[in-house]
Protein backbone atom coordinates (compact mmCIF):
# COMPACT_ATOMS: atom_id res chain seq x y z
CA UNK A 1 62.37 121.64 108.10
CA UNK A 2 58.70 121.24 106.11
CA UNK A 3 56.18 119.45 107.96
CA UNK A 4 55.89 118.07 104.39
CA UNK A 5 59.81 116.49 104.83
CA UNK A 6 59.31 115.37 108.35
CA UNK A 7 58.81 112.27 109.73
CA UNK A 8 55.75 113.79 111.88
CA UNK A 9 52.19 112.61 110.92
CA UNK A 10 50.39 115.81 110.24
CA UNK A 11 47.00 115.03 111.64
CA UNK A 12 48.04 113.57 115.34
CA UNK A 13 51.82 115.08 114.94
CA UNK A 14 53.56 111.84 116.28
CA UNK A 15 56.90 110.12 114.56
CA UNK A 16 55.26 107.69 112.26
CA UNK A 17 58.56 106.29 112.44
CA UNK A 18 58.77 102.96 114.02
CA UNK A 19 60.39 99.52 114.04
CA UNK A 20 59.04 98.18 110.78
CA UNK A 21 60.37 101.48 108.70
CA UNK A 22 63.26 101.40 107.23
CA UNK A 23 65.64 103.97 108.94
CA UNK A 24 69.24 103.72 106.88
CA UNK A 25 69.67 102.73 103.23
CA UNK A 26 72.78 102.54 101.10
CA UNK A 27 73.97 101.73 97.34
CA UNK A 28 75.94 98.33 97.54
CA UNK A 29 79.28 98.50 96.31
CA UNK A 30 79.08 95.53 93.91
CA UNK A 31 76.37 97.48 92.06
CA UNK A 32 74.12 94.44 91.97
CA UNK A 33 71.27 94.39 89.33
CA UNK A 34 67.51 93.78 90.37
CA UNK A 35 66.54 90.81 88.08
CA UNK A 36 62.77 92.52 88.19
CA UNK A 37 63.42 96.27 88.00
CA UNK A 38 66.68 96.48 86.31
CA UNK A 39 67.99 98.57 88.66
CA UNK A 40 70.69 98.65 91.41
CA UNK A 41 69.77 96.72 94.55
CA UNK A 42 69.87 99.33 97.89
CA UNK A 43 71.25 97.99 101.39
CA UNK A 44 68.93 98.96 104.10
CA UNK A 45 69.19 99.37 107.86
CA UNK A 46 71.88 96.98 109.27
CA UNK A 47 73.32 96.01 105.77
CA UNK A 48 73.84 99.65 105.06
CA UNK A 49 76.07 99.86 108.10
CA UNK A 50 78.36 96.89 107.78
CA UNK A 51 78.67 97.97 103.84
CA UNK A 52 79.76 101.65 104.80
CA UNK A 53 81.66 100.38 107.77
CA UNK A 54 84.08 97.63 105.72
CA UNK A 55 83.85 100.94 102.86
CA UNK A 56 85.17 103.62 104.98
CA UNK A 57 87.98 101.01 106.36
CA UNK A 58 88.88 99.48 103.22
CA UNK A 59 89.36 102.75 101.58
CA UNK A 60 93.02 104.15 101.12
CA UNK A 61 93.91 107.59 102.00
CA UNK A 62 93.38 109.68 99.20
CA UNK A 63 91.44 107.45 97.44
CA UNK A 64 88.41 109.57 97.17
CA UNK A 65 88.86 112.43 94.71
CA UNK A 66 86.81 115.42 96.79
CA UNK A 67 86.99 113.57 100.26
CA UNK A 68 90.71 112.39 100.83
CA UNK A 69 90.19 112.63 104.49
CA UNK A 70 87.97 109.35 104.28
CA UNK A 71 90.14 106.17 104.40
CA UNK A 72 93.16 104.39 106.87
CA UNK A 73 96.84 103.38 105.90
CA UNK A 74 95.89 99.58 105.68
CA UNK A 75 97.24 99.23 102.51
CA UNK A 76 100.59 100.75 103.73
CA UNK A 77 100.67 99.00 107.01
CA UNK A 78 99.98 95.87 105.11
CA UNK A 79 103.84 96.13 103.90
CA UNK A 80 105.08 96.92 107.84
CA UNK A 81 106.48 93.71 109.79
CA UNK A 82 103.60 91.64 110.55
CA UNK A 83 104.40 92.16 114.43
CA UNK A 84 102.30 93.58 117.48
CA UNK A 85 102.99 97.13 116.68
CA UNK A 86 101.60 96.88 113.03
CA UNK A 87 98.37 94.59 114.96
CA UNK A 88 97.83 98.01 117.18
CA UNK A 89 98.20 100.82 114.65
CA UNK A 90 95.58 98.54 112.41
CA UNK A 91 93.36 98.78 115.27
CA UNK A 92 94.37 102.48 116.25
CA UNK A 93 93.70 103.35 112.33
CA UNK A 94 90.18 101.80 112.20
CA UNK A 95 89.12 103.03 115.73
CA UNK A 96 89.98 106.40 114.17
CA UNK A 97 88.21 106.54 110.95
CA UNK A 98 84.86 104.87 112.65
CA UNK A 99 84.92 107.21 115.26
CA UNK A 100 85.06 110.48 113.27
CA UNK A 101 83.46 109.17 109.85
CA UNK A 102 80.25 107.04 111.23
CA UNK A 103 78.09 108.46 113.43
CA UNK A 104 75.56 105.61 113.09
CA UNK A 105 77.62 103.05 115.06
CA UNK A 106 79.89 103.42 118.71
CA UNK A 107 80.58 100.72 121.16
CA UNK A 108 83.38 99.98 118.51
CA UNK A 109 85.35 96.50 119.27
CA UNK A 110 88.34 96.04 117.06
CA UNK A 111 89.81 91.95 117.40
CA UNK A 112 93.21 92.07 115.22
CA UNK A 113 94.75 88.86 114.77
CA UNK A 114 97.84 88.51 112.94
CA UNK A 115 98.82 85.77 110.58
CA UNK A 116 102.83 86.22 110.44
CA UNK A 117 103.53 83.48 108.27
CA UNK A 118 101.50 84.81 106.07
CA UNK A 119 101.41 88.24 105.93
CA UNK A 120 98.01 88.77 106.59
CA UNK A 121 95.19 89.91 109.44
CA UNK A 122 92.00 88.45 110.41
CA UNK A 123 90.25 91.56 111.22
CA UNK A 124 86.67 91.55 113.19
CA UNK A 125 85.19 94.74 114.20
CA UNK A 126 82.28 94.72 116.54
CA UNK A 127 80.06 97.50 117.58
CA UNK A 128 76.34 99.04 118.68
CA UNK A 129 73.78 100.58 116.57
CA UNK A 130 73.50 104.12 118.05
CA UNK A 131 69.63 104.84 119.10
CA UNK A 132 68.85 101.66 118.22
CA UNK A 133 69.24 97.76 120.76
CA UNK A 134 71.27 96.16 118.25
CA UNK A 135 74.93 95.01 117.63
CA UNK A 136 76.83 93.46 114.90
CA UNK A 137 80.07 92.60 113.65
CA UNK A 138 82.07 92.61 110.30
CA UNK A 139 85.28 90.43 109.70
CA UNK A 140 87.40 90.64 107.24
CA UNK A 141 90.92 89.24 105.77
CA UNK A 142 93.36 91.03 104.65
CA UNK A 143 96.75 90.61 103.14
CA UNK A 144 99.08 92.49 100.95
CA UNK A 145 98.92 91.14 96.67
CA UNK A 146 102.31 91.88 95.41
């Protein structure tokens, strides 16, 4: 790597990386405009995660045209008695895709509650910031349209 590219200041040759930077950024998936700039407003640090956490569960298998590794069965599980079995491969599913897809998170807490009568799961998924003292959580519903 270029001492040009690196986070190193070239004079003393310490990380000028420090609390106040801004470490992880990501597009948001609602494609938001910037009233000011007219362009599309970036997630950084902590919103990042949570947006490419619910992302990479929320997507289906095969969804993604050149990555169809990235994504669970939720959608297909969805349709599965809403029963303790279907409550464990949720969890099973999302362990699975957060531990091999994000390497920015671990400490990964998955609470599945299901909602029998009406076909539907109140999902919270809790977990650590790796390198970094911080934790956070994302919940979600979900139940099946048709």
């Amino acid at each position: 790597m270029s001492k040009a590219l690196s986070d190193l200041n070239p004079l003393t040759g310490q990380s000028i990386v420090d609390s106040r930077t801004r470490v992880f950024s990501d597009l948001d998936i609602s494609f938001l405009k910037h009233p000011q700039k007219n362009d599309i407003v970036p997630l950084y640090d902590l919103d990042a995660i949570r947006n490419s956490v619910k992302t990479l569960i929320l997507s289906g298998v095969n969804e993604r045209p050149f990555h169809p590794e990235l994504g669970t069965p939720l959608g297909e599980l969805l349709f599965e008695p809403a029963d303790t079995f279907t409550a464990i491969a949720i969890r099973t599913e999302i362990l699975r895709i957060l531990q091999e897809h994000e390497p920015r998170v671990n400490g990964v807490t998955v609470e599945v509650l299901d909602y029998s009568d009406d076909n539907a799961y109140n999902i919270t998924v809790g977990f650590n910031i790796s390198g970094r003292n911080l934790t956070d959580s994302v919940d979600f519903y979900l139940t099946r349209l048709r």
